[in-house]
N, C-alpha and C. Protein backbone atom coordinates (compact mmCIF):
# COMPACT_ATOMS: atom_id res chain seq x y z
N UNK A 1 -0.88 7.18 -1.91
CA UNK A 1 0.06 6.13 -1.58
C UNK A 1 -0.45 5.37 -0.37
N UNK A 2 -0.12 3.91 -0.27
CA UNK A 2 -0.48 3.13 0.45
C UNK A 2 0.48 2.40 1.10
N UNK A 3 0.64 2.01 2.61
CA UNK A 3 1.42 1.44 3.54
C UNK A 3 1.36 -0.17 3.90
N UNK A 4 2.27 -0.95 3.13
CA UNK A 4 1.90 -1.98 3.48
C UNK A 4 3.10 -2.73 4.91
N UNK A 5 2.86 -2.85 5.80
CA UNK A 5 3.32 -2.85 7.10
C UNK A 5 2.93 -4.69 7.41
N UNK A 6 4.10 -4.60 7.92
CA UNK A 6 4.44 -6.28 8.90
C UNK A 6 5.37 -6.25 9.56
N UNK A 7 5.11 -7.10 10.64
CA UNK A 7 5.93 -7.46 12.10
C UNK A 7 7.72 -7.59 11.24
N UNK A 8 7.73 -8.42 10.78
CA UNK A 8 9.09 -9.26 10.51
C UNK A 8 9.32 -9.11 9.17
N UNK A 9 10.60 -9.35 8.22
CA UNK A 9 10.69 -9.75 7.55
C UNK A 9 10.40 -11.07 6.54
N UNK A 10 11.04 -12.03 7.42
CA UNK A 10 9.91 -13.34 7.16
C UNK A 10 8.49 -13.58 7.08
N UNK A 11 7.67 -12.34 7.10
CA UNK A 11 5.77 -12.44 6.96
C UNK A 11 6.22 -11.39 5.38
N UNK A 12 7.30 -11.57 4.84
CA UNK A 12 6.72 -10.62 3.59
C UNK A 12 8.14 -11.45 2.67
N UNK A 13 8.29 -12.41 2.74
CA UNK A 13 9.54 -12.61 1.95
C UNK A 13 8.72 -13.48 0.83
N UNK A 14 7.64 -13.53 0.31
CA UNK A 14 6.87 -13.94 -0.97
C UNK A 14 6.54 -12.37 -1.46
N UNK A 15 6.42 -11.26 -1.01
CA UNK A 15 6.18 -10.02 -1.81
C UNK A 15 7.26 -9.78 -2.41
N UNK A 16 7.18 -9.12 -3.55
CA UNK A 16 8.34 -8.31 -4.29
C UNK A 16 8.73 -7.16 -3.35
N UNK A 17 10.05 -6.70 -3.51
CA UNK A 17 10.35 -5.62 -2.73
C UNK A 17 9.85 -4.46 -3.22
N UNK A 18 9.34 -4.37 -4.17
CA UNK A 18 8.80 -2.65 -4.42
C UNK A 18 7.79 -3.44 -5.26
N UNK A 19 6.23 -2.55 -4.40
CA UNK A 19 5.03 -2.51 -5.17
C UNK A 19 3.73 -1.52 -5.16
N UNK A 20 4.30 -1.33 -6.97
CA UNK A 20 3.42 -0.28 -7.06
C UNK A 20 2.18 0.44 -6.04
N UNK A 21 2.65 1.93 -6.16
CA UNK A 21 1.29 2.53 -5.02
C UNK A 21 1.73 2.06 -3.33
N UNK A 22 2.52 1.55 -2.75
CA UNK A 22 2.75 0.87 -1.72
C UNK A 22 4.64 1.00 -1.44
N UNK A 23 4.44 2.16 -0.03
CA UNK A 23 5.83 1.91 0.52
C UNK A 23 5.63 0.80 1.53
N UNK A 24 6.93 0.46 2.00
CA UNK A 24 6.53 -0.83 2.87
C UNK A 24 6.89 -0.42 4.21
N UNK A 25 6.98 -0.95 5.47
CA UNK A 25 7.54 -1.11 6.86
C UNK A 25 7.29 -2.35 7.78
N UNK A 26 8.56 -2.56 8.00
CA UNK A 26 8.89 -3.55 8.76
C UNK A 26 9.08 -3.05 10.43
N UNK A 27 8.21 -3.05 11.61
CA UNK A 27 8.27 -2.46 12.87
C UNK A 27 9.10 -3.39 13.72
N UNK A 28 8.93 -4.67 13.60
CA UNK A 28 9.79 -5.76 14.14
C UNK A 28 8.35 -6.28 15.20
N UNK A 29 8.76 -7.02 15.98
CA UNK A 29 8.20 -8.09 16.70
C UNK A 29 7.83 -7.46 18.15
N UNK A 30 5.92 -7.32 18.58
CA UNK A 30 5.54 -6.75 20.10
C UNK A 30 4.98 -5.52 19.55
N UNK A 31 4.21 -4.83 20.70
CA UNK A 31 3.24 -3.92 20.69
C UNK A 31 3.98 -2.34 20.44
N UNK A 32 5.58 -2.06 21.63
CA UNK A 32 6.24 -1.04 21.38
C UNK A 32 7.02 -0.91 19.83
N UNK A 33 7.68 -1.96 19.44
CA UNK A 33 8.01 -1.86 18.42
C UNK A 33 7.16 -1.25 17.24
N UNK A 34 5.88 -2.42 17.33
CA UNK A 34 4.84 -1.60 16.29
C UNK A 34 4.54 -0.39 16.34
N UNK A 35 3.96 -0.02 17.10
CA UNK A 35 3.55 1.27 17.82
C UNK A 35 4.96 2.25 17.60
N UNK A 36 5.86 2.34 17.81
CA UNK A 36 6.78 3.42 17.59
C UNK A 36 7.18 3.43 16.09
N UNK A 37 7.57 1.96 15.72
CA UNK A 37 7.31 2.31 13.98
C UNK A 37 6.43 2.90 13.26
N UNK A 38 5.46 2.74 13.42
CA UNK A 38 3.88 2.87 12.53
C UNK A 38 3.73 4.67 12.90
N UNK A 39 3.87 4.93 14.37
CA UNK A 39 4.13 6.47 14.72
C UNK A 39 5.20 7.19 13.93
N UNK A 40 6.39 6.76 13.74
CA UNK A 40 7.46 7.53 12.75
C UNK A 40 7.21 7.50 11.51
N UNK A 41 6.47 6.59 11.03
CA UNK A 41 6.53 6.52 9.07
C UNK A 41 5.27 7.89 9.25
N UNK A 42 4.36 7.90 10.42
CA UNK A 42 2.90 8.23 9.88
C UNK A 42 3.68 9.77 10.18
N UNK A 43 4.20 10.26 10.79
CA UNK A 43 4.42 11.02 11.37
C UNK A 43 5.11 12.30 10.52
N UNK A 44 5.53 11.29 9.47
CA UNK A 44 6.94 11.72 8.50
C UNK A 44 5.69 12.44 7.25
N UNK A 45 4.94 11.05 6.83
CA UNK A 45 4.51 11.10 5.71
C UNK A 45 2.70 10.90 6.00
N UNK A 46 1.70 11.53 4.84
CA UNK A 46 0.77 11.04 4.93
C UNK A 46 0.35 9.62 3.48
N UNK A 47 -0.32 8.58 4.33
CA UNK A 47 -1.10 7.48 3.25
C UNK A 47 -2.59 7.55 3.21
N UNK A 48 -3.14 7.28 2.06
CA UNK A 48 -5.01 6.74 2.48
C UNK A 48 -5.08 5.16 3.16
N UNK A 49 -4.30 4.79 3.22
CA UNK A 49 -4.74 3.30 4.16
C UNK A 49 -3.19 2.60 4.05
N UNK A 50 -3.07 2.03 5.54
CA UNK A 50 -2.44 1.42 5.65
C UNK A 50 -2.99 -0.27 5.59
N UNK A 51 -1.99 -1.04 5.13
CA UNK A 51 -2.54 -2.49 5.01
C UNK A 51 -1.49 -3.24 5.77
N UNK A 52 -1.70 -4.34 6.79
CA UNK A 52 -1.04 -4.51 7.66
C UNK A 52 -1.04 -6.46 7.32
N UNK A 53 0.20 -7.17 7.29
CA UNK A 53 0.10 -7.98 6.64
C UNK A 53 0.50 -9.46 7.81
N UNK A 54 0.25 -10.47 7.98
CA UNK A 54 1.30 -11.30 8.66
C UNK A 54 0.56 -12.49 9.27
N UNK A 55 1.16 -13.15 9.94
CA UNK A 55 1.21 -14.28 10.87
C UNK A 55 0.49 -14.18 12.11
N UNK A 56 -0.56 -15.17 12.11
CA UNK A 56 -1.45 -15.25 13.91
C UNK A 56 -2.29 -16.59 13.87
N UNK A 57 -1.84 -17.02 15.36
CA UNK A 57 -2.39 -17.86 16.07
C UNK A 57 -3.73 -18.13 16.06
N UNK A 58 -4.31 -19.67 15.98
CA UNK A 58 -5.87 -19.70 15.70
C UNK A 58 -6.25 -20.29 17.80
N UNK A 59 -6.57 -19.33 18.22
CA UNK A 59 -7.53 -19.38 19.61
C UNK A 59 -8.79 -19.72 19.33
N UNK A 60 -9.17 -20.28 18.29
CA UNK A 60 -10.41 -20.50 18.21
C UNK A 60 -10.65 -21.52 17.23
N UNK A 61 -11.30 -23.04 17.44
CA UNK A 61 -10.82 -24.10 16.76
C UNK A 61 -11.85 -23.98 15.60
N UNK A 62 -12.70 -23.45 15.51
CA UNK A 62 -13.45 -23.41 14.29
C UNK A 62 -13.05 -22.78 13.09
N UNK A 63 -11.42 -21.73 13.31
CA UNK A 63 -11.03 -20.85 12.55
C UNK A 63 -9.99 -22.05 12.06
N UNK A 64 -10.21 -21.54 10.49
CA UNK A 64 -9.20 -22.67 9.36
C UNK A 64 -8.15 -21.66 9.52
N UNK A 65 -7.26 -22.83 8.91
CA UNK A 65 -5.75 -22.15 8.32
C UNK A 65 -5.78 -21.79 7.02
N UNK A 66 -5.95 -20.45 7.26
CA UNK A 66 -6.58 -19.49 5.98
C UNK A 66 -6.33 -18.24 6.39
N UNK A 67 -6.30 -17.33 5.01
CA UNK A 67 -6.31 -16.02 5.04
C UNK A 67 -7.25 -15.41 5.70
N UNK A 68 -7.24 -14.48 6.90
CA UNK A 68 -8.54 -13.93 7.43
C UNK A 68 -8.67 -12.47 7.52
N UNK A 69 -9.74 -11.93 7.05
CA UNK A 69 -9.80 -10.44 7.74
C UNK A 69 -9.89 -10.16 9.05
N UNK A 70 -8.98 -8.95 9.44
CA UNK A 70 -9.61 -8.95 11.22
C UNK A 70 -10.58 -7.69 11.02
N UNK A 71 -11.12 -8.11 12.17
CA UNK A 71 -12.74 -6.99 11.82
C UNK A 71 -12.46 -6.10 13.44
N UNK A 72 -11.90 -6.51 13.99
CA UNK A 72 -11.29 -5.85 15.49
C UNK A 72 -10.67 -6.30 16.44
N UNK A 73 -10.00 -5.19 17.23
CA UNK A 73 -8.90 -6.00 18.06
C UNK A 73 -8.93 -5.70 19.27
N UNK A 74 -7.81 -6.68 20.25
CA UNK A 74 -7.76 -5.96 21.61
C UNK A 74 -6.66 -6.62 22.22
N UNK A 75 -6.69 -6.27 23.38
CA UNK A 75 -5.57 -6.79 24.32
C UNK A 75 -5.67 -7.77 25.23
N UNK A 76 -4.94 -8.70 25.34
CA UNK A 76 -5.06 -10.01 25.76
C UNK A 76 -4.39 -10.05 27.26
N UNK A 77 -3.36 -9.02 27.13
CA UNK A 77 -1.76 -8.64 28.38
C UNK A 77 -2.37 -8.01 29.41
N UNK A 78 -3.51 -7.29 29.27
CA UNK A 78 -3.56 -6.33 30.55
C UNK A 78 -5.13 -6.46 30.94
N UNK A 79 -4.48 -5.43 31.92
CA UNK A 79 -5.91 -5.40 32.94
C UNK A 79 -6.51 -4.17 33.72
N UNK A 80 -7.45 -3.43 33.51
CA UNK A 80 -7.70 -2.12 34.58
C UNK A 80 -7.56 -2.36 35.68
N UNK A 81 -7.56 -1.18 36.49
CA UNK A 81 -7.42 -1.26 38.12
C UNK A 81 -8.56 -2.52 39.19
N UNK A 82 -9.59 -2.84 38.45
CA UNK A 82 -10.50 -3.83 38.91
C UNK A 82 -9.95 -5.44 38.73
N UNK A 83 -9.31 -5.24 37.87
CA UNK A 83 -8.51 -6.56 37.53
C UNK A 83 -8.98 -7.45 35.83
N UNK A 84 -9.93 -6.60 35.49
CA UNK A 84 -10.92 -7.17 34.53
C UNK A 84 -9.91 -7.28 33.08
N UNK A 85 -9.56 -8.82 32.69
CA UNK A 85 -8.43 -8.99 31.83
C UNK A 85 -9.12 -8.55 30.86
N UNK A 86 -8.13 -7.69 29.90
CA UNK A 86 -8.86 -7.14 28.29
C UNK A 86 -9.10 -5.62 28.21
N UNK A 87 -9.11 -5.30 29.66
CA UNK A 87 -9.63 -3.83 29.86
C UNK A 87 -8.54 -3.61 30.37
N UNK A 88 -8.15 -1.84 29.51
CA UNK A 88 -6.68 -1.12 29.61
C UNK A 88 -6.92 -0.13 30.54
N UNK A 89 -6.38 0.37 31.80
CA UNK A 89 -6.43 1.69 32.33
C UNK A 89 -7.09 2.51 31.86
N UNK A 90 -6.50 3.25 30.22
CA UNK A 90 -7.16 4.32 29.39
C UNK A 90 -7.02 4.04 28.74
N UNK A 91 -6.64 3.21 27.21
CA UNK A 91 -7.13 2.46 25.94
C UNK A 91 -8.19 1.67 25.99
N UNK A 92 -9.02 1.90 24.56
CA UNK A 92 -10.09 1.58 24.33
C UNK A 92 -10.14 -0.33 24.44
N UNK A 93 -11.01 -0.88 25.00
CA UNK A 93 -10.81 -2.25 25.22
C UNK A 93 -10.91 -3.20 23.66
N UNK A 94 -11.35 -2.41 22.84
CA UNK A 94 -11.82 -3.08 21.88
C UNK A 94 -12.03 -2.41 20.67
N UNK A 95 -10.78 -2.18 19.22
CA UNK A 95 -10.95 -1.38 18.26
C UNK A 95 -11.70 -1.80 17.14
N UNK A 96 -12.79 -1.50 16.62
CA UNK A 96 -13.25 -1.85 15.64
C UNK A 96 -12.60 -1.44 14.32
N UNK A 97 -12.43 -2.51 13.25
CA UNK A 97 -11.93 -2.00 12.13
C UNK A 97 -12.75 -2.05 10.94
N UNK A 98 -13.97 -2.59 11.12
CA UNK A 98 -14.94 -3.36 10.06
C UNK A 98 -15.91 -4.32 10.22
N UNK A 99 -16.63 -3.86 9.60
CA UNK A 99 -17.90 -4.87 9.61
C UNK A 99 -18.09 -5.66 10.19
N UNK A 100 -17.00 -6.84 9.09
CA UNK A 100 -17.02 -8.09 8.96
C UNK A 100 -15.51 -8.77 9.28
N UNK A 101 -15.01 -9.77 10.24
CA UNK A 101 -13.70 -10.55 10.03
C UNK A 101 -13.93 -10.74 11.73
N UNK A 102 -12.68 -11.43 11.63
CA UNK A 102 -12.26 -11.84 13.46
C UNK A 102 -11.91 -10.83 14.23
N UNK A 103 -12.29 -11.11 15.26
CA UNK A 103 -11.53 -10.15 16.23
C UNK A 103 -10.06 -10.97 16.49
N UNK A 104 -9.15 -10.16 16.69
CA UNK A 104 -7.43 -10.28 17.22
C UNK A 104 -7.14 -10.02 18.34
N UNK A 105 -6.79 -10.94 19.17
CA UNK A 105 -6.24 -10.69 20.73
C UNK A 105 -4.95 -10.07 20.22
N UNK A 106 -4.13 -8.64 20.62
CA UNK A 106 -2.63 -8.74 20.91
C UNK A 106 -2.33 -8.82 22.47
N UNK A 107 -0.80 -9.38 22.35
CA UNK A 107 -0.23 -9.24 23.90
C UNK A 107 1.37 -9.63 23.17
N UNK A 108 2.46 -9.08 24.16
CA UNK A 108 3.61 -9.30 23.80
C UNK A 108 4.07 -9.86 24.48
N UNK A 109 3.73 -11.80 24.11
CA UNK A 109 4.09 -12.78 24.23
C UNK A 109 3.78 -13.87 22.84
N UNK A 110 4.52 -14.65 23.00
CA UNK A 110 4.22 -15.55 21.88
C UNK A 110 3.34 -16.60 22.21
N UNK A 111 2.19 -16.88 22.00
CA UNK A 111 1.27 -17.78 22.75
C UNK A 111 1.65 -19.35 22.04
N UNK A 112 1.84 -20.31 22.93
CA UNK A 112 2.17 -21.42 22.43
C UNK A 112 1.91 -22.60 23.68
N UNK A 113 0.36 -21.77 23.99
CA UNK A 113 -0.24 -22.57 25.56
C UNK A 113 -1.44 -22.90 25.40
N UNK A 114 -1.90 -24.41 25.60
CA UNK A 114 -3.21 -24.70 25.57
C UNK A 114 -3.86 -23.68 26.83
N UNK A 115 -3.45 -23.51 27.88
CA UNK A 115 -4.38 -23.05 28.69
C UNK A 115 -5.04 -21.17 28.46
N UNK A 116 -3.15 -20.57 28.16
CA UNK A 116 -3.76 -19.00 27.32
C UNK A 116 -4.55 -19.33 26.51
N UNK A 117 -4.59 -20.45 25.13
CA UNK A 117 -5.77 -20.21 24.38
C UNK A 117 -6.80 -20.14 24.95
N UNK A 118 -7.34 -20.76 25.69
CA UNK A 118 -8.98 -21.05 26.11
C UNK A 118 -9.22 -19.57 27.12
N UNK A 119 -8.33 -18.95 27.46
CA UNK A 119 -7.99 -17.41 28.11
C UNK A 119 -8.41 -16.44 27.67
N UNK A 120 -8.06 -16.52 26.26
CA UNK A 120 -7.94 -15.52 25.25
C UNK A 120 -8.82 -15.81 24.59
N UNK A 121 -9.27 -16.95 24.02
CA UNK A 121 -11.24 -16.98 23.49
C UNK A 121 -11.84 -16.63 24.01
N UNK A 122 -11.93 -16.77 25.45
CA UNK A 122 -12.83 -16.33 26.43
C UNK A 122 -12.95 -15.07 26.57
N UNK A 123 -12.25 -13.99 25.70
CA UNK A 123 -11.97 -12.83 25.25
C UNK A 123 -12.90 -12.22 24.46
N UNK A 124 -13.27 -13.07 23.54
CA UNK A 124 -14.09 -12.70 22.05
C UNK A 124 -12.78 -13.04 21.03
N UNK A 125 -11.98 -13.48 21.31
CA UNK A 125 -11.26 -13.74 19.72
C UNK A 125 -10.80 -14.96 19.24
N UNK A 126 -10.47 -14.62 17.96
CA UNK A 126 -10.45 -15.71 17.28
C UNK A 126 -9.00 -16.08 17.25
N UNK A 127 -8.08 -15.06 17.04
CA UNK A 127 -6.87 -15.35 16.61
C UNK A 127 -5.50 -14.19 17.79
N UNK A 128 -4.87 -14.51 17.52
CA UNK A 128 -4.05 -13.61 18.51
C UNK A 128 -2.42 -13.55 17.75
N UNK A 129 -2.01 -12.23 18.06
CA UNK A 129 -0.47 -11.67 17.41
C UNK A 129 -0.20 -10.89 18.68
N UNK A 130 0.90 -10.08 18.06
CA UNK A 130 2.20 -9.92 19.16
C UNK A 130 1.89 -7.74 18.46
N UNK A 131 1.19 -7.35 17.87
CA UNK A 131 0.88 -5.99 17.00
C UNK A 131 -0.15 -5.13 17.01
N UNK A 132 -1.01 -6.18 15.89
CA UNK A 132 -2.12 -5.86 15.48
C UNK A 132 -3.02 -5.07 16.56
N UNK A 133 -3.09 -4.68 17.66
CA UNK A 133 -3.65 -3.64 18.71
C UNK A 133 -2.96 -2.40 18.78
N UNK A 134 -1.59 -2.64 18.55
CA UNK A 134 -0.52 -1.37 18.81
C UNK A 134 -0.73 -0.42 17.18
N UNK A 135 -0.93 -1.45 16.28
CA UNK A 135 -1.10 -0.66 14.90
C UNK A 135 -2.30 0.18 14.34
N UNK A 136 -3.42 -0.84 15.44
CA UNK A 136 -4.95 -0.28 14.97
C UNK A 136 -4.94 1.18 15.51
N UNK A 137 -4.57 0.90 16.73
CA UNK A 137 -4.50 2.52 17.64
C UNK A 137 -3.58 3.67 17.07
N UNK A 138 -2.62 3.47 16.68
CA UNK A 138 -1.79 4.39 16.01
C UNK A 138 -2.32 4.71 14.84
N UNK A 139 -2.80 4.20 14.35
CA UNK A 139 -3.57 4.42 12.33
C UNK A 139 -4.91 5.11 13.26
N UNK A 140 -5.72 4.86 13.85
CA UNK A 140 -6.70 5.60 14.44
C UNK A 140 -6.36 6.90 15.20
N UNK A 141 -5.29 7.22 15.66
CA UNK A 141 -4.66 8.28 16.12
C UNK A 141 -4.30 9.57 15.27
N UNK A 142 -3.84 8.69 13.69
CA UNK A 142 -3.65 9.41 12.98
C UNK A 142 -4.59 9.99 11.62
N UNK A 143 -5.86 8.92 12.32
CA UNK A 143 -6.97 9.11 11.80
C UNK A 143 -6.99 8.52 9.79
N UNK A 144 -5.99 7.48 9.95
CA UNK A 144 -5.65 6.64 8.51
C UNK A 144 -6.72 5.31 8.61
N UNK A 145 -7.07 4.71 7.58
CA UNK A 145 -7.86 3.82 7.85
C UNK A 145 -6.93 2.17 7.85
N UNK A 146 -7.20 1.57 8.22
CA UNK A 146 -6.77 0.56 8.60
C UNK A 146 -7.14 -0.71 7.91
N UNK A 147 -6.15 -1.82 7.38
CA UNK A 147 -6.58 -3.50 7.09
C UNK A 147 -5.66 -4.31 8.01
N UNK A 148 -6.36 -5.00 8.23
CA UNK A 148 -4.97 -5.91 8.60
C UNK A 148 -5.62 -7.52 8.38
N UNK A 149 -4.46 -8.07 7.53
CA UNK A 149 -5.25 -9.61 6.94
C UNK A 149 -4.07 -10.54 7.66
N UNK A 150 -4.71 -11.55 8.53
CA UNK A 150 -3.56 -12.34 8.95
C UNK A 150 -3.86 -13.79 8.46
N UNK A 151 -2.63 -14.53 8.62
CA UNK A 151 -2.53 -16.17 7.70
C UNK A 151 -2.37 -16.85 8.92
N UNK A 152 -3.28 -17.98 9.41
CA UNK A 152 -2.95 -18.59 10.89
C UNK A 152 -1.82 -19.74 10.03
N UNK A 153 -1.14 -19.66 10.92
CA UNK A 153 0.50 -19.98 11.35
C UNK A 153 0.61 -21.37 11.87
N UNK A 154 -0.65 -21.14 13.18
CA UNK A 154 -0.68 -22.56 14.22
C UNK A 154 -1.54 -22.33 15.13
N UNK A 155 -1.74 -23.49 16.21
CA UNK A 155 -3.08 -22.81 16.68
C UNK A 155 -2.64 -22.68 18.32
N UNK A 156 -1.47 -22.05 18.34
CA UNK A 156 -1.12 -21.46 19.56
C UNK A 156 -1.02 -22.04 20.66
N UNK A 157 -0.74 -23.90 20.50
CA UNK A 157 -0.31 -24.92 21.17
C UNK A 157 1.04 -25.08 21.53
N UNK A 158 1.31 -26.04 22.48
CA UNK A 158 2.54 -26.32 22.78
C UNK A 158 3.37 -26.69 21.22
N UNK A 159 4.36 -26.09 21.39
CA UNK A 159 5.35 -26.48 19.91
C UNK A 159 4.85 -24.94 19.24
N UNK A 160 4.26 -24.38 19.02
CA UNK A 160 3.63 -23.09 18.12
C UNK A 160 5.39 -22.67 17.63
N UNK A 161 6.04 -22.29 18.33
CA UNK A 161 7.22 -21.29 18.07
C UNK A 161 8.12 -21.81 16.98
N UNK A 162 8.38 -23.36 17.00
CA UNK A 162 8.93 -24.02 16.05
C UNK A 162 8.04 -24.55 15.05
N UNK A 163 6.65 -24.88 15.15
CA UNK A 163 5.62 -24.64 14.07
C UNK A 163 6.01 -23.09 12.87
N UNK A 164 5.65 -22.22 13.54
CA UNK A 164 6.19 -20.71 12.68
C UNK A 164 6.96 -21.07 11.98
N UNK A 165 8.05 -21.20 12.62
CA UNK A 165 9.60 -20.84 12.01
C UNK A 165 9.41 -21.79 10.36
N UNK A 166 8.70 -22.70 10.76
CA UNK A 166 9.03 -24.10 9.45
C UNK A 166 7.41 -23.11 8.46
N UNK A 167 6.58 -22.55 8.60
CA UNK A 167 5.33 -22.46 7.74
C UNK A 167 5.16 -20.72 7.47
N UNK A 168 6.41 -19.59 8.33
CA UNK A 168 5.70 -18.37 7.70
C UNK A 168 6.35 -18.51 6.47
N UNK A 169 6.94 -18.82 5.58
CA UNK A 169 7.21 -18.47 4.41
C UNK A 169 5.59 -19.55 3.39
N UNK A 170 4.97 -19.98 3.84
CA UNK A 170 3.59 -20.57 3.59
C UNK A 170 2.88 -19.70 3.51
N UNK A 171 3.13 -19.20 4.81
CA UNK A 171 1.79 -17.83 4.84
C UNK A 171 1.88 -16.54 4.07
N UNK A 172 3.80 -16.31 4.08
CA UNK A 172 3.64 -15.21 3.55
C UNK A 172 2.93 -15.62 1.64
N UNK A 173 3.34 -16.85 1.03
CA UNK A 173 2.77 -16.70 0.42
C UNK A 173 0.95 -16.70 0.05
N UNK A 174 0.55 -17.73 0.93
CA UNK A 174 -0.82 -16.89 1.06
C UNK A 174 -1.37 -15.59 1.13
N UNK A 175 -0.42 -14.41 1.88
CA UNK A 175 -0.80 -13.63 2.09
C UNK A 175 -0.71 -13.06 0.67
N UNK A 176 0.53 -13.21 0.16
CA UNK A 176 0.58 -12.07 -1.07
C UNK A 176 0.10 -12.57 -2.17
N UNK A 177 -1.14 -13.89 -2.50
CA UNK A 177 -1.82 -14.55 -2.96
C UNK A 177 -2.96 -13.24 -3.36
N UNK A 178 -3.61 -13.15 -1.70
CA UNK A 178 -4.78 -12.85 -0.95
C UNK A 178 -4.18 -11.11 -1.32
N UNK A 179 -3.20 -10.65 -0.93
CA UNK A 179 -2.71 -8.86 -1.19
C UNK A 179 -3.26 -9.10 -2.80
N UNK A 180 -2.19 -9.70 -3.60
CA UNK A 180 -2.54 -9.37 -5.10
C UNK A 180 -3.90 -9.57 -5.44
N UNK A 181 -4.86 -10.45 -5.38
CA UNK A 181 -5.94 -10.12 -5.59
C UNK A 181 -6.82 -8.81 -5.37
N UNK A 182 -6.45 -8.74 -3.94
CA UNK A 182 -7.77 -7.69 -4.03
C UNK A 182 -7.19 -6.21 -4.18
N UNK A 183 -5.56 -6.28 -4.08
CA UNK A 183 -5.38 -4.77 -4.84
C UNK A 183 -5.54 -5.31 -6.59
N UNK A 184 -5.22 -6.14 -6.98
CA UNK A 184 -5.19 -6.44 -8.31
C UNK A 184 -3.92 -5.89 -9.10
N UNK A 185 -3.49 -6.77 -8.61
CA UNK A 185 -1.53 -6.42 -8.78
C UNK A 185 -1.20 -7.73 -10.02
């Protein structure tokens, strides 16, 4: 059995509610939320891969508004004792998930600032969410393997928040475009 996991409800309202091989979870919105959800389902039950589905910001103007793989992630919010932004006290600065795809800034804020973007590229990434760091670490904790495919939304400019609201039901259908294919649903 397989975990298909997203922030919100609204990043999955183009999926059917029950699909084959696949329970679902909804953690809600930010890093604790994810992170304590993704810890209770895993905790309860075992999956071979969780697939992690949703909405993120393009920090990086060469990235289309398109379905993307993330290939690794990190943190955008914090900083070690030196001050060095990206680097956590004791989390790993930077999770690899694959090969090939973008790297994902998380931080639990909604970025909708020309100046954070150019912040947060300056990072290594391409795209940035409010999760996708809190989920990689917990699925690596529990030693499950990890996807996570995100649909850019907006590109994390002034206006971004009311951009969303009018285009995730866009994305979610992209996404479950991009899900049905490559499970072959």
């Amino acid at each position: 059995m397989r975990l298909l996991v997203a922030a919100l409800d609204a990043e999955l309202v183009a999926f059917p509610a029950q699909i084959d091989g696949f329970d679902r979870l909804v953690t809600g919105p930010g890093k604790l939320p994810a992170a304590v959800g993704l810890t209770r389902v895993l905790a309860a039950r075992s999956y071979t891969e969780i697939v992690v589905v949703g909405t993120a910001g393009a920090v990086d103007p060469a990235v289309e508004a398109d379905v993307h793989e993330i290939g690794a992630v990190l943190q955008h919010d914090v900083s070690d004792l030196d001050g060095v932004v990206g680097q956590h006290v004791s989390l790993p600065a930077r999770i690899a998930l694959a090969d090939e795809g973008h790297t994902i800034a998380t931080g639990d804020i909604f970025v909708d600032d020309a100046d954070a973007v150019v912040r947060i590229n300056a990072l290594g990434a391409a795209l940035v969410d409010m999760e996708s760091y809190a989920y990689a670490y917990v699925a690596g904790e529990f030693g499950v393997p990890l996807r996570i495919i995100k649909a850019v939304s907006d590109r994390a400019q002034d206006g971004a928040s009311q951009l969303w609201d009018e285009v995730v039901a866009t994305c979610s259908a992209a996404l479950w475009s991009r899900f049905r294919a490559d499970y072959a649903l």
